[in-house]
C-alpha atoms as a PDB file:
ATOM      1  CA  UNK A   1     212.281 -46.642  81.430  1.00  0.00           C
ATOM      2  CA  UNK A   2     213.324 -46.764  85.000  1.00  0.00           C
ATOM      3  CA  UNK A   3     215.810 -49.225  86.121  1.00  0.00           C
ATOM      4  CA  UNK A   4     215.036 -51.646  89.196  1.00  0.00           C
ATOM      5  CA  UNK A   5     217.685 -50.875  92.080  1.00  0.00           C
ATOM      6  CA  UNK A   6     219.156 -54.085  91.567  1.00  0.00           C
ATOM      7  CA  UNK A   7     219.472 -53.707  88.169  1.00  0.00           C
ATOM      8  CA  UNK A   8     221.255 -50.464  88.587  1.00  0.00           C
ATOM      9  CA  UNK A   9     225.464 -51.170  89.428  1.00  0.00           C
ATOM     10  CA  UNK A  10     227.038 -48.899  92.605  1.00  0.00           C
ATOM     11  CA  UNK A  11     228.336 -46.437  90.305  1.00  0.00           C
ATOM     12  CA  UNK A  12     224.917 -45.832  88.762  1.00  0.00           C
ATOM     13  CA  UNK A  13     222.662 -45.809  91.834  1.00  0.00           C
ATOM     14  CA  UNK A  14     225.379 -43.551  93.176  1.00  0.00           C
ATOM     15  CA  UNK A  15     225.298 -40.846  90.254  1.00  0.00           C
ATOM     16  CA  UNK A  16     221.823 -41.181  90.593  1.00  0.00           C
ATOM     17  CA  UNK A  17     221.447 -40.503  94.086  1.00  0.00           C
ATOM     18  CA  UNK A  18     223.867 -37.390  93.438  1.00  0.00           C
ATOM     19  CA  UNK A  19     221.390 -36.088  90.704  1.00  0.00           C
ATOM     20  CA  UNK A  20     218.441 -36.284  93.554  1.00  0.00           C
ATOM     21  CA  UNK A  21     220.542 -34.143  96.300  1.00  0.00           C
ATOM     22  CA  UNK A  22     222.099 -31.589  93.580  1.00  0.00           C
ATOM     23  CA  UNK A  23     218.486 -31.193  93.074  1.00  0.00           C
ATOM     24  CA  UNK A  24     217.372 -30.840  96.548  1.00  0.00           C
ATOM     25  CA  UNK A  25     220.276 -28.233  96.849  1.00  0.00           C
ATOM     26  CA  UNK A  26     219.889 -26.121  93.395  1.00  0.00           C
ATOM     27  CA  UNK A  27     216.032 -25.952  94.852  1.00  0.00           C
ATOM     28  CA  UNK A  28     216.207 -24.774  98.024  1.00  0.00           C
ATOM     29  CA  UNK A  29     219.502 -22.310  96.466  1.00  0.00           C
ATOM     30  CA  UNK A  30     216.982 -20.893  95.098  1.00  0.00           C
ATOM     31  CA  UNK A  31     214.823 -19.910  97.963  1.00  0.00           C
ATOM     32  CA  UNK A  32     217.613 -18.700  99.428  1.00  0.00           C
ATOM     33  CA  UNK A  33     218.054 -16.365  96.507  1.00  0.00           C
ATOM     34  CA  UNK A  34     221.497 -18.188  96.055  1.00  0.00           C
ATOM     35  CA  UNK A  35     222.602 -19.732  92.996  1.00  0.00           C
ATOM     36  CA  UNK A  36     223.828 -23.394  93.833  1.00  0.00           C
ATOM     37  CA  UNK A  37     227.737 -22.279  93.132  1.00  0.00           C
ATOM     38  CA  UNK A  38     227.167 -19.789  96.117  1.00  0.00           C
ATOM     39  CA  UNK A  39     225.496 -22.070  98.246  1.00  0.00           C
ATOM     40  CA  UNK A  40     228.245 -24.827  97.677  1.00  0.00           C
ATOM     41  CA  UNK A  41     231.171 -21.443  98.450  1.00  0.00           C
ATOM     42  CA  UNK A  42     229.142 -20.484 101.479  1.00  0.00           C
ATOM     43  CA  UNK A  43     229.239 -23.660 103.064  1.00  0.00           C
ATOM     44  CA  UNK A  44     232.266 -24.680 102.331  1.00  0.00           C
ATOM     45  CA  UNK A  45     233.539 -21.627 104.704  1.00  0.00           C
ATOM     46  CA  UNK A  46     231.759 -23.122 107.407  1.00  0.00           C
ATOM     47  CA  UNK A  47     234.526 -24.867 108.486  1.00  0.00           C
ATOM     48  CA  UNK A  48     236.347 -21.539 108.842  1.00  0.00           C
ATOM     49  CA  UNK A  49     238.405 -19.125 106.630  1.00  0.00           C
ATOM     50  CA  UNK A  50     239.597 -20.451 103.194  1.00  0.00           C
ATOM     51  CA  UNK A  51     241.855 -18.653 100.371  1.00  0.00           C
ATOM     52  CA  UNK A  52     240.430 -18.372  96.845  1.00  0.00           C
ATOM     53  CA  UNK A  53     243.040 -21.260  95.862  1.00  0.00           C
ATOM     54  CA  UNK A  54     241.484 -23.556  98.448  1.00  0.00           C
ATOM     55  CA  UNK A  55     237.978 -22.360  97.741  1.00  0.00           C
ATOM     56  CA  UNK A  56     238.630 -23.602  93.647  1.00  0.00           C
ATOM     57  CA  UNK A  57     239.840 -26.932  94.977  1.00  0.00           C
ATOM     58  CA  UNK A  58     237.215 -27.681  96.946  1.00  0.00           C
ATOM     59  CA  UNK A  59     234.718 -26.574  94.227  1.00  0.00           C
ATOM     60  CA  UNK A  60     236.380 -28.443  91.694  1.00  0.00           C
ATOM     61  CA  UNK A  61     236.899 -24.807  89.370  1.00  0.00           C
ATOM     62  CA  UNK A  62     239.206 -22.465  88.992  1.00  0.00           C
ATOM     63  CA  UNK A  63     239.957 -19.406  91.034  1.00  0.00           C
ATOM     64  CA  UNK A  64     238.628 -17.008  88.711  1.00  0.00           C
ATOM     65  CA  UNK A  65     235.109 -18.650  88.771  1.00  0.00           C
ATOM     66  CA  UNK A  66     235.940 -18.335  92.672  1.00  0.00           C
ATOM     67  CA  UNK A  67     236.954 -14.523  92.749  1.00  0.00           C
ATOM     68  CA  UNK A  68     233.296 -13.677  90.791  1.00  0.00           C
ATOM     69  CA  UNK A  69     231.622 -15.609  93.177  1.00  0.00           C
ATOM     70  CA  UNK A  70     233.278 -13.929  96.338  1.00  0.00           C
ATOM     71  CA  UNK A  71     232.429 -10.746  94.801  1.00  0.00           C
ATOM     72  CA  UNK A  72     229.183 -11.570  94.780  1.00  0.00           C
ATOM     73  CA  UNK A  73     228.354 -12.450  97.853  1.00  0.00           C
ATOM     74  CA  UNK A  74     231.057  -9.751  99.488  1.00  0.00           C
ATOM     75  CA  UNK A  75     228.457  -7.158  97.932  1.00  0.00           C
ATOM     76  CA  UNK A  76     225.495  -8.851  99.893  1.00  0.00           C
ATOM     77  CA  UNK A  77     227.888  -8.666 102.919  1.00  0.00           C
ATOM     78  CA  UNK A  78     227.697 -12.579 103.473  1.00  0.00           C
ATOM     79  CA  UNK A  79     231.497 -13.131 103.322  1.00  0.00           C
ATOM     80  CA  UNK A  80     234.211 -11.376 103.883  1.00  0.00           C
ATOM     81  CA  UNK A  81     238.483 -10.769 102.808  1.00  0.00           C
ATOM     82  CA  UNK A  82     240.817 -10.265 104.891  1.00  0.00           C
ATOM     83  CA  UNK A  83     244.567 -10.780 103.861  1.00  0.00           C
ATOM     84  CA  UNK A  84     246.746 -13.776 105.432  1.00  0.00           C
ATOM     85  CA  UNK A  85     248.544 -13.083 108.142  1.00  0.00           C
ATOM     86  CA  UNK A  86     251.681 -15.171 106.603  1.00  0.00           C
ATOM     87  CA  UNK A  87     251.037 -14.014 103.491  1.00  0.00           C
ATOM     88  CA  UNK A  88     249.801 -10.723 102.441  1.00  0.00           C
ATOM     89  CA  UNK A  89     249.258 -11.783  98.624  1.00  0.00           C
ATOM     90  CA  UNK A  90     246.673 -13.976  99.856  1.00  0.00           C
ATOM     91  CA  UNK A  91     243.232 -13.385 100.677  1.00  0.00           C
ATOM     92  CA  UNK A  92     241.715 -15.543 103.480  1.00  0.00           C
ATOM     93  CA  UNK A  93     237.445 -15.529 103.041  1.00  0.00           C
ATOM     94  CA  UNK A  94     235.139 -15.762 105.652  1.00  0.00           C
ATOM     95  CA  UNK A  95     231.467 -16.334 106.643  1.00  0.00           C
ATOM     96  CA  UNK A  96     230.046 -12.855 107.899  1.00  0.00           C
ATOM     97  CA  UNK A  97     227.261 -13.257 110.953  1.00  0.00           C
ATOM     98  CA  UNK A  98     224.700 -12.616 108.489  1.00  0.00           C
ATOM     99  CA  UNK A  99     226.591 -15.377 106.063  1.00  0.00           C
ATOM    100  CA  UNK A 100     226.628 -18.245 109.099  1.00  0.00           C
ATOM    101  CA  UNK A 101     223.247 -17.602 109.767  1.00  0.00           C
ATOM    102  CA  UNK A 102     222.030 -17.968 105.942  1.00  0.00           C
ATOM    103  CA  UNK A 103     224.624 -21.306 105.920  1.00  0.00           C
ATOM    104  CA  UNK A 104     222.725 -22.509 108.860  1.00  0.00           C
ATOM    105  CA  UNK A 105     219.827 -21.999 107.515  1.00  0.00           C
ATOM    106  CA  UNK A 106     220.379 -23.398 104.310  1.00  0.00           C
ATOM    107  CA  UNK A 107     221.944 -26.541 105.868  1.00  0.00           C
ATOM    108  CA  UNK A 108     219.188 -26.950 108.286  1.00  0.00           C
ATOM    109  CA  UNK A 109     216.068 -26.704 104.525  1.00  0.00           C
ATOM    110  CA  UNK A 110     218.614 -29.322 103.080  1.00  0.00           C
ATOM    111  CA  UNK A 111     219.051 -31.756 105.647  1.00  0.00           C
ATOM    112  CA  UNK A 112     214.837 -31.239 106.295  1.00  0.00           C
ATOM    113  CA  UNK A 113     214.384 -31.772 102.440  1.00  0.00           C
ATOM    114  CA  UNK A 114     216.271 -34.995 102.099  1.00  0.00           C
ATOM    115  CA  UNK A 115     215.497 -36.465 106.097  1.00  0.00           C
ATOM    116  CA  UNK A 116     211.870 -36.178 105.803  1.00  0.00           C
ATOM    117  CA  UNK A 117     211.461 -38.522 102.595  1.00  0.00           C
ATOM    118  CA  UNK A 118     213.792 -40.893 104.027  1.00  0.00           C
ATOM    119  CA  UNK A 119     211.267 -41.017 107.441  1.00  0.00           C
ATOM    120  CA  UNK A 120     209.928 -44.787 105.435  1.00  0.00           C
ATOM    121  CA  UNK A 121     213.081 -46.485 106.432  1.00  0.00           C
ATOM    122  CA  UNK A 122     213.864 -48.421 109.149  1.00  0.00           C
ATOM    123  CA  UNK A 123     216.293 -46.812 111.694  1.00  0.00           C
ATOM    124  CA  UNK A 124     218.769 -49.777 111.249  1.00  0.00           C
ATOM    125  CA  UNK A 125     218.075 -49.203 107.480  1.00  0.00           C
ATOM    126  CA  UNK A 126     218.881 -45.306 107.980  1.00  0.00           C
ATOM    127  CA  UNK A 127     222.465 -46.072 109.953  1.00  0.00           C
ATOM    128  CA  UNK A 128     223.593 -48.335 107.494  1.00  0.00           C
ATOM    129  CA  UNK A 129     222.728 -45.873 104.544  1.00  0.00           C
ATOM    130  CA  UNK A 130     224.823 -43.390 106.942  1.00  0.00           C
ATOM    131  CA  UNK A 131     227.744 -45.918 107.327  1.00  0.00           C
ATOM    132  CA  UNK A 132     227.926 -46.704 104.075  1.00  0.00           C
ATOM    133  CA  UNK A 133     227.794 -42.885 102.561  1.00  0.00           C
ATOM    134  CA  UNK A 134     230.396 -42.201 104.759  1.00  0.00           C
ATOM    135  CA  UNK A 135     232.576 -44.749 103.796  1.00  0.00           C
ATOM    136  CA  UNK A 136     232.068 -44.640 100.103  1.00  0.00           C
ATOM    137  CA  UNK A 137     232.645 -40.931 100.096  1.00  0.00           C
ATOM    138  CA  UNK A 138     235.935 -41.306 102.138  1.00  0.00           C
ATOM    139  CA  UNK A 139     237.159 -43.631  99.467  1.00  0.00           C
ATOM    140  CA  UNK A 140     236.161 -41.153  96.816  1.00  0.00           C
ATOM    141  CA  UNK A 141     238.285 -38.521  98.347  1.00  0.00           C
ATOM    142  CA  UNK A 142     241.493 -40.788  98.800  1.00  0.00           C
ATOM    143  CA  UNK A 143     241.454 -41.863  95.072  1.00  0.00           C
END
């Protein structure tokens, strides 16, 4: 039995909402012949070069699951290593030409996947869904 929204507290329309756009992103992974875990690495280095310690954090894993990934997709030549400058014991990955074009890509199926649906609401509607995802997950990350 479905819940009506305002029977549903934040935290539960908000885990809920995170089930729909894992979705969205494990699907279109997919058709990108990516698993989800390299999607999530590969656009994470979009920002710019990241070491396999920073990689784990931001994945919320440890760096082994990180190294298999990054040899993964170092074999398909969509990321690269390249050792620190200030610190040869660490490797710095990056997005290859052929990896910022997938990430594009990929970014640009997502955000189509999830803006089309939400095309029903009310541009007012659609900035204040935008403020308040913005907000909520800048809270998230300071706790």
């Amino acid at each position: 039995m479905r819940l009506a929204p305002e029977e549903l507290s934040p935290t539960e329309a908000l885990l809920e909402l995170c089930c729909v756009v894992e979705g969205v992103r494990a699907r279109i992974s997919r058709a990108f012949g990516l698993t989800p875990q390299q999607a999530q690495l590969l656009t994470a280095l979009a920002t710019g070069p990241l070491s396999h310690g920073e990689l784990a954090t931001r994945m919320h894993c440890d760096k082994a699951n990180v190294t298999g990934l990054v040899d993964r997709l170092e074999r398909r030549e969509l990321i690269r290593r390249r050792p620190d400058p200030s610190d040869r014991r660490v490797s710095l990955v990056s997005l290859t030409h052929c990896g910022t074009e997938l990430v594009e890509r990929f970014k640009q199926a997502v955000g189509t996947a999830i803006a089309v649906p939400l095309t029903s609401l009310t541009p007012a509607d659609l900035h204040h869904l935008a403020t308040l995802a913005q907000s909520t997950a800048q809270t998230l990350r300071q706790s």
